[in-house]
Protein backbone atom coordinates (compact mmCIF):
# COMPACT_ATOMS: atom_id res chain seq x y z
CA UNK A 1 -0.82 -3.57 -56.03
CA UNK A 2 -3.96 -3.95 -53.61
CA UNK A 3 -6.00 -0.61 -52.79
CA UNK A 4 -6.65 -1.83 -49.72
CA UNK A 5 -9.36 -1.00 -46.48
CA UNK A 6 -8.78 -1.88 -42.90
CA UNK A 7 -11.44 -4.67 -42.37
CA UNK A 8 -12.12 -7.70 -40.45
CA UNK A 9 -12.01 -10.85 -42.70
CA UNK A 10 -10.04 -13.39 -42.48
CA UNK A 11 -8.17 -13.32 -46.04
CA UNK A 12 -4.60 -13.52 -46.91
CA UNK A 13 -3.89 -11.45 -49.33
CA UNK A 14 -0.29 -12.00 -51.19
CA UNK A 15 1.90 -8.72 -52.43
CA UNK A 16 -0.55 -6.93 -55.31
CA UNK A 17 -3.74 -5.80 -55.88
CA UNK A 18 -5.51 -8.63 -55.08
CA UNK A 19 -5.73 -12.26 -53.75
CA UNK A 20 -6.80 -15.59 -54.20
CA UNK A 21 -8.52 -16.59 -51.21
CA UNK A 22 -9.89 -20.02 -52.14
CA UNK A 23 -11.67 -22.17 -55.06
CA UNK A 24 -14.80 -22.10 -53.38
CA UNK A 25 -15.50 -18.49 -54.03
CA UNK A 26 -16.09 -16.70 -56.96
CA UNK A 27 -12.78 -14.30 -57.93
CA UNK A 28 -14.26 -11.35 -57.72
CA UNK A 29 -16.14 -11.44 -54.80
CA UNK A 30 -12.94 -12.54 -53.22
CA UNK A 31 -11.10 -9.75 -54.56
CA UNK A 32 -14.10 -7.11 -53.59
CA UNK A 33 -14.44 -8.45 -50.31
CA UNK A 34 -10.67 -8.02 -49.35
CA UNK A 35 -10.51 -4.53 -51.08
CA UNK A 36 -13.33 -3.72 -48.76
CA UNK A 37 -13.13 -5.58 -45.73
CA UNK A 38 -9.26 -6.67 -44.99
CA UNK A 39 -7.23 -6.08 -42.22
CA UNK A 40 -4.37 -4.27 -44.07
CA UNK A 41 -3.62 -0.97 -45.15
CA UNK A 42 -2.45 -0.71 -48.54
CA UNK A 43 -1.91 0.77 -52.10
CA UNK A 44 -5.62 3.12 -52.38
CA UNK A 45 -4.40 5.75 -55.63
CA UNK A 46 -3.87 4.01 -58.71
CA UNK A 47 -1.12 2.71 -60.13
CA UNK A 48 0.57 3.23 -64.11
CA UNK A 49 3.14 1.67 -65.77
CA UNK A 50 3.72 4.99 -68.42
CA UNK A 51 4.12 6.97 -65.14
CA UNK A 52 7.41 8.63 -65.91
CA UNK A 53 5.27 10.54 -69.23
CA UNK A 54 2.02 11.30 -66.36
CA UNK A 55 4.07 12.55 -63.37
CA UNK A 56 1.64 15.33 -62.67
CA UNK A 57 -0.85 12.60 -61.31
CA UNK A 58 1.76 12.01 -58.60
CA UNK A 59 3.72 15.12 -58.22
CA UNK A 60 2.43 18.71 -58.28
CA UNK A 61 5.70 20.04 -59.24
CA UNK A 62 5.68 18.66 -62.21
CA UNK A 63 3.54 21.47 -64.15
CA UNK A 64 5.16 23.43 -66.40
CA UNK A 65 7.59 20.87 -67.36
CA UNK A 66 7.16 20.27 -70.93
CA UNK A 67 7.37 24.63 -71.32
CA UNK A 68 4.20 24.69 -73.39
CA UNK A 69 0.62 23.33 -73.33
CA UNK A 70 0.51 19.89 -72.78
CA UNK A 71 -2.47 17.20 -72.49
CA UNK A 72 -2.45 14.04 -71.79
CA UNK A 73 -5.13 10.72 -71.97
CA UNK A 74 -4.58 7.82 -70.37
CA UNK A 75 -6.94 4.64 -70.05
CA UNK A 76 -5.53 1.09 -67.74
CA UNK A 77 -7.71 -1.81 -67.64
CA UNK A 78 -6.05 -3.93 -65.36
CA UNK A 79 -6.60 -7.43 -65.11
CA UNK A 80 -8.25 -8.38 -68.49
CA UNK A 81 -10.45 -11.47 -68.23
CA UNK A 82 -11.15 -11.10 -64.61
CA UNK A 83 -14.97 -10.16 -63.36
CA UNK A 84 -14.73 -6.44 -61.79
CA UNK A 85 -11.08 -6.07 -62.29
CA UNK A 86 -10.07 -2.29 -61.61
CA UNK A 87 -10.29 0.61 -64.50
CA UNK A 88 -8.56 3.77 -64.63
CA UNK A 89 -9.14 6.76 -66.81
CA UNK A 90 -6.82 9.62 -66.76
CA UNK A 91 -6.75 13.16 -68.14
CA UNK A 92 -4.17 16.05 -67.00
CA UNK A 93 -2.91 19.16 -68.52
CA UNK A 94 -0.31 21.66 -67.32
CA UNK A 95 1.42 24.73 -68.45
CA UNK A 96 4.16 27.34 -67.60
CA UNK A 97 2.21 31.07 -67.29
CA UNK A 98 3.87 34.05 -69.54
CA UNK A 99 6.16 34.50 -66.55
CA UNK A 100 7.74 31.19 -66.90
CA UNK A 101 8.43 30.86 -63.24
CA UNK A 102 4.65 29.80 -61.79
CA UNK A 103 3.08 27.02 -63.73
CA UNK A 104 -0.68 25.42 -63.65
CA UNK A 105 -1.65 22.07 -63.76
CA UNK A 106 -4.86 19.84 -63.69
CA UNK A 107 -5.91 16.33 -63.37
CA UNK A 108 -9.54 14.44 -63.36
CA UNK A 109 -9.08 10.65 -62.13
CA UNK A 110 -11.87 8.19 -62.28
CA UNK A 111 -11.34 4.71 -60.98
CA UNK A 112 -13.21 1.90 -61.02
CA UNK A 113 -12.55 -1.68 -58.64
CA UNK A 114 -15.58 -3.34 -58.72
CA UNK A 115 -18.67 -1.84 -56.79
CA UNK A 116 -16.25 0.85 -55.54
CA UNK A 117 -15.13 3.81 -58.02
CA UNK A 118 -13.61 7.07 -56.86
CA UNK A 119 -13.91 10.51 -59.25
CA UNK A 120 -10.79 12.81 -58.45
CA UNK A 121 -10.52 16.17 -59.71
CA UNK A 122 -7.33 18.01 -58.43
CA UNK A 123 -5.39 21.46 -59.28
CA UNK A 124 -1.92 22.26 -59.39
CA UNK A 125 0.39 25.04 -59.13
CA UNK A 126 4.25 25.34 -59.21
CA UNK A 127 6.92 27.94 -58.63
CA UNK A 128 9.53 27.29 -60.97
CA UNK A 129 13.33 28.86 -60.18
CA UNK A 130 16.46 27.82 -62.04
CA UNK A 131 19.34 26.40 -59.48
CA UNK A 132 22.06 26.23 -62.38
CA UNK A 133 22.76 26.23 -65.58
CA UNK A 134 20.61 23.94 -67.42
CA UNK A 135 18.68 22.60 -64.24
CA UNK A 136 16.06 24.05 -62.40
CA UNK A 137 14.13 23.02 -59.26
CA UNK A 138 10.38 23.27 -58.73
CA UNK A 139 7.65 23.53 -55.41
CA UNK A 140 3.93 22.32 -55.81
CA UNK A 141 1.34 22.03 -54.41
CA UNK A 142 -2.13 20.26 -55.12
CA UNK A 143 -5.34 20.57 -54.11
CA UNK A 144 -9.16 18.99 -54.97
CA UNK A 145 -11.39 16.48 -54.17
CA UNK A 146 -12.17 12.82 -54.85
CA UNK A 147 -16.19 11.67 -55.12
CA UNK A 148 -16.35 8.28 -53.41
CA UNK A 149 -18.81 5.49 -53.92
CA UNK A 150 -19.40 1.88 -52.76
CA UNK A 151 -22.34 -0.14 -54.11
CA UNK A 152 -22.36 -2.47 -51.79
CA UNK A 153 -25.89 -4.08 -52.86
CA UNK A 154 -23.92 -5.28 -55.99
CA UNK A 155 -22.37 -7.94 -53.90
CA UNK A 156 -25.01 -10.67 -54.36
CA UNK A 157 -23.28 -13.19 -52.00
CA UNK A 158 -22.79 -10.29 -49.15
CA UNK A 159 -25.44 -10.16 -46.67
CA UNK A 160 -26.40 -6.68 -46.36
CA UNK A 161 -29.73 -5.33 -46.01
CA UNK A 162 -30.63 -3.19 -48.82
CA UNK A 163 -33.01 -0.50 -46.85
CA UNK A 164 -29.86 0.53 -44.53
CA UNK A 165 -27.11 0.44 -47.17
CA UNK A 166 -27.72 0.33 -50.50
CA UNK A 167 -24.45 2.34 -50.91
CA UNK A 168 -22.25 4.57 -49.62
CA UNK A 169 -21.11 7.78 -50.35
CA UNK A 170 -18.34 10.60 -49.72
CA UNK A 171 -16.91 14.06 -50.76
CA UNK A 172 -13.33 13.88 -49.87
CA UNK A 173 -11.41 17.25 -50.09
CA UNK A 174 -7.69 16.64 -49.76
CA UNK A 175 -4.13 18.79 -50.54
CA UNK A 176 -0.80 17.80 -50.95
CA UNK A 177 3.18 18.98 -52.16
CA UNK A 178 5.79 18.33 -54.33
CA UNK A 179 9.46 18.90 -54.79
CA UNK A 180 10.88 18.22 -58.86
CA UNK A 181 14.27 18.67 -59.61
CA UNK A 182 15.66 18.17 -63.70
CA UNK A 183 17.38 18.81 -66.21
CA UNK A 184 17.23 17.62 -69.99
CA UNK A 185 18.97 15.09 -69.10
CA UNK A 186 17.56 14.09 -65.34
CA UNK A 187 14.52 13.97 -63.18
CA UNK A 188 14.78 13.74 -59.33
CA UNK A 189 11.01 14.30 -57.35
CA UNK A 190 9.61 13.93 -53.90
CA UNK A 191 5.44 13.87 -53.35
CA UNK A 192 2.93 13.58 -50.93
CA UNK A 193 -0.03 14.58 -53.21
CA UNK A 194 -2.77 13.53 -50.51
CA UNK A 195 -2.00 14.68 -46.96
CA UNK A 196 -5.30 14.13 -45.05
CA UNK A 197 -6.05 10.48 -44.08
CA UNK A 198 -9.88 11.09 -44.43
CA UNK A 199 -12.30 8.81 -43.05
CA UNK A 200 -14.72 6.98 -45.50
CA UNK A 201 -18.48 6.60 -43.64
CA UNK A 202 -19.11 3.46 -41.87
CA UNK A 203 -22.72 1.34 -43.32
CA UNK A 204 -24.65 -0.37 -41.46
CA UNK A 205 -24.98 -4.08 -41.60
CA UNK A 206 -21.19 -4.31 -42.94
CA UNK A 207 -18.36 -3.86 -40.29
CA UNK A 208 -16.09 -1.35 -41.93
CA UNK A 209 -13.70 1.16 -40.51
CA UNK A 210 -12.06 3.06 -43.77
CA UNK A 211 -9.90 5.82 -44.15
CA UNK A 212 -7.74 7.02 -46.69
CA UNK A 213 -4.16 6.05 -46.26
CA UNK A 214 -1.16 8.69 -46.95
CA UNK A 215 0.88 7.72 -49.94
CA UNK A 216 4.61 8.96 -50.26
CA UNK A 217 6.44 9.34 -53.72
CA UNK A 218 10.30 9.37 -54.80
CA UNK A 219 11.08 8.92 -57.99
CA UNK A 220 14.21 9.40 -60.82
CA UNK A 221 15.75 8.98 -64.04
CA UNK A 222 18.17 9.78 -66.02
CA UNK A 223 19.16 10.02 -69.78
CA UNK A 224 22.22 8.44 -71.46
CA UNK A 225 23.72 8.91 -75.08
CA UNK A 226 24.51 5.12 -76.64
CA UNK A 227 25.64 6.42 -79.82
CA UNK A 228 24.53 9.08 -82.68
CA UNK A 229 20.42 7.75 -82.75
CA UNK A 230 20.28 5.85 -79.31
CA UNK A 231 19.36 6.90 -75.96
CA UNK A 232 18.87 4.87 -72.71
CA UNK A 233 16.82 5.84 -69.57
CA UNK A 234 16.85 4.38 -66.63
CA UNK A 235 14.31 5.46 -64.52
CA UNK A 236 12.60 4.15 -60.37
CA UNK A 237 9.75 5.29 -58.56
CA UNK A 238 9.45 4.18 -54.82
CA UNK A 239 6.09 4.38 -53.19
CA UNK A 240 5.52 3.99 -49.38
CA UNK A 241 1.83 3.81 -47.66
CA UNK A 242 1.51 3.93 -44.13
CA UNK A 243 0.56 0.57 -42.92
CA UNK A 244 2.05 -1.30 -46.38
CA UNK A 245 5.69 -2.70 -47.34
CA UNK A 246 7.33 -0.32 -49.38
CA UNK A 247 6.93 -0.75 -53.43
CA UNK A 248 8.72 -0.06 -56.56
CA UNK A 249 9.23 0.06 -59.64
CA UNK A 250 12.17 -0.33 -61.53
CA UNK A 251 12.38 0.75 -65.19
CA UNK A 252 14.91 0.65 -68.15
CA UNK A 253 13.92 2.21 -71.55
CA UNK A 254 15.37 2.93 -74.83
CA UNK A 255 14.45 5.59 -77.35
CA UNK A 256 15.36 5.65 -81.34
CA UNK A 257 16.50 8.25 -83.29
CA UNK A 258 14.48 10.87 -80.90
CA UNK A 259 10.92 9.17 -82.05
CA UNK A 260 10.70 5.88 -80.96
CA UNK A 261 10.40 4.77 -77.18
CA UNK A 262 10.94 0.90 -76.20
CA UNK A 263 11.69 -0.89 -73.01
CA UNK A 264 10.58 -3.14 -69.71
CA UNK A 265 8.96 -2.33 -66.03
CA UNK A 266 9.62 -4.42 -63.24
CA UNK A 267 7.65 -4.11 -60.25
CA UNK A 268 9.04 -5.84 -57.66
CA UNK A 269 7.55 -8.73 -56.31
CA UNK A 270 4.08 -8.04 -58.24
CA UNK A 271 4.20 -7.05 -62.10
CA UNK A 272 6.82 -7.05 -64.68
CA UNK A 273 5.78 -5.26 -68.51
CA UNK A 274 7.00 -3.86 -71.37
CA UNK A 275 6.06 -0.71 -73.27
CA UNK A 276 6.76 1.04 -76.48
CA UNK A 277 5.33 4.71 -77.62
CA UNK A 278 6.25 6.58 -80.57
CA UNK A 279 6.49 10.25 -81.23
CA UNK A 280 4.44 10.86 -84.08
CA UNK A 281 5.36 14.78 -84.77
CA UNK A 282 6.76 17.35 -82.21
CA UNK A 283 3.44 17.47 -80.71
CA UNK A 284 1.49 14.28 -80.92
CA UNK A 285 2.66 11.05 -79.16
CA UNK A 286 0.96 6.97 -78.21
CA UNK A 287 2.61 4.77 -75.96
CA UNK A 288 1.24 1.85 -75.06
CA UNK A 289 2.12 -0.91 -72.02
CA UNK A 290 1.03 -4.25 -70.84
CA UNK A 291 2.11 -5.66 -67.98
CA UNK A 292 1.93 -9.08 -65.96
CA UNK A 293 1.95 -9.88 -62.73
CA UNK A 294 3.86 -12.35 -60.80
CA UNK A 295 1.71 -13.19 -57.63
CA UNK A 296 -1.07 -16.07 -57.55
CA UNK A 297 -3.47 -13.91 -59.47
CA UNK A 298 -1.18 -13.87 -62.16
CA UNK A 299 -2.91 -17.55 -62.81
CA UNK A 300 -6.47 -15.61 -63.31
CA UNK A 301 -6.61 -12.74 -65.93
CA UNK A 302 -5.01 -11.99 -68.84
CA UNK A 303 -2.84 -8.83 -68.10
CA UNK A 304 -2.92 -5.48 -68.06
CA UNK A 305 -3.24 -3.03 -71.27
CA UNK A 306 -2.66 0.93 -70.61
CA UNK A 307 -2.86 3.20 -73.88
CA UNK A 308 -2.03 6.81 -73.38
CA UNK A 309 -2.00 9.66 -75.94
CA UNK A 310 -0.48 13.24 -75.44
CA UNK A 311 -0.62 16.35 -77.20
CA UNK A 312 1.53 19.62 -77.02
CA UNK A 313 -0.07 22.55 -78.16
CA UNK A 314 2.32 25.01 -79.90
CA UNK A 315 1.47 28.41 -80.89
CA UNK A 316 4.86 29.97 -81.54
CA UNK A 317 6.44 28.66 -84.93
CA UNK A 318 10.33 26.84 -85.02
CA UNK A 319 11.01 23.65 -83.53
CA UNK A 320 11.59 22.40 -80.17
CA UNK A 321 14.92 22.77 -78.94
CA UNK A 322 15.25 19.57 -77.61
CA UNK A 323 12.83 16.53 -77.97
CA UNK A 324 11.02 14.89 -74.52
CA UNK A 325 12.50 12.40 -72.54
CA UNK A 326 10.14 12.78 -69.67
């Protein structure tokens, strides 16, 4: 999925983040030049395939979920193989406060797309309240900043005069909310973690007018019992950008005996993967995905690898009651 800018070349860009806009260019400067300079709006945050064990990076109202201290490391390198292909780098924690109905969250993003990268560091907090027995319904909100840079002199074959704009910065503050619903057994959420459309600075010598686009966020799952050691989850997330065709992802995954996680993404109309992550102990667990995508630029890289670890910090002895299914 493209993280697009409004620009004014003349590039076609198919569904995805990215295009192929000729042989005659080099790949990446096609793709930079279209994530910079194309007429579209389109997906800007970044996108995961493990995102049903990372919801906080989507939805503030997500903290507290797991009930005790939980971290979580994520890294995507998206398009292997391909010059400047996008990076992402994830870290969040959360956890319910002794009074088990307000919960705290945090999240530090950094992503990478050629000369562009974008540092995010964003807070969250949650008011928990139980609706019935064994489900309870949660209100977020989020709030930070992302540190936004453009090297634009690193595009050798873009004519742009190095003493008016070597690069280009910005400090973007931005909010957003969050509505999650679950049980054990279900998730249903609602997000619009960045509410102000903030406008990126325009540099002389290139003809840009950026902003930041909203992003919307529903997603779901639920859990089923296929016998004594055999679970499956089906699980969607649907993302709409103003300006862009809505996207999702659709998502049907198995876990083993309570430990072992295994199963396929479909994207549709851009990526399909597959993904497995085991529980190690009650606290640690590694997942791993890689994914593929299905438009022209499928042709050009070699996937996409995301590795993610997490870690549950427990300081009261026992088990947990139940294990994690999201």
């Amino acid at each position: 999925m493209s993280r697009g800018r409004i620009t004014e070349v003349s590039c076609q860009l198919p569904a995805g983040r990215g295009s192929h806009c000729g042989r005659m260019l080099p790949m990446l400067l096609t793709s930079v030049i279209c994530l910079l300079t194309s007429s579209l709006k389109a997906q800007q945050d970044p996108l995961y395939s493990q995102y049903m064990f990372n919801l906080l990076a989507f939805n503030p109202a997500y903290a507290g979920n797991h009930e005790v201290i939980s971290l979580m490391a994520l890294t995507r390198h998206q398009w292997v193989g391909f010059e400047g292909a996008p990076t992402t780098q994830t870290l969040t924690g959360h956890s319910p406060l002794p009074s088990r109905a307000m919960a705290l969250g945090g999240t530090i993003i950094h992503d990478q797309a050629g000369p562009v990268n974008q540092t995010g560091f964003y807070c969250d907090v949650a008011y928990r309240m139980r609706v019935s027995t064994g489900s309870q319904l949660a209100f977020g909100l989020k709030g930070g900043f992302n540190l936004y840079k453009a090297d634009l002199n690193s595009l050798s074959t873009v004519e742009v005069d190095p003493a008016n704009a070597s690069n280009t910065s910005a400090f973007l503050p931005n909010f957003g909310f969050g509505m999650f619903w679950h049980s054990d057994r279900h998730y249903l959420g609602i997000s619009a973690p960045k509410l102000l459309a903030n406008q990126l600075n325009t540099v002389e010598g290139v003809s840009t007018t950026a902003n930041e686009s909203r992003h919307y966020f529903l997603m779901g799952g639920y859990v089923f019992d296929m016998g004594r050691d055999l679970r499956f989850r089906p699980s969607f997330m649907l993302r709409s950008v103003e300006g862009a065709p809505l996207s999702m992802d659709v998502n049907a995954h198995f876990l083993l005996r309570d430990r072992i996680w295994f199963g396929a993404l479909y994207r549709l109309g851009n990526a399909f993967g597959v993904m497995a992550q085991f529980q190690v102990n009650e606290q640690l667990r590694i997942g791993y995905a890689f994914d593929l995508t299905t438009n022209a630029l499928g042709a050009h890289n070699a996937g996409t690898h995301e590795l993610m670890i997490g870690y549950d910090l427990r300081f009261s002895r026992g088990k947990a009651i139940s294990p994690r299914w999201f």
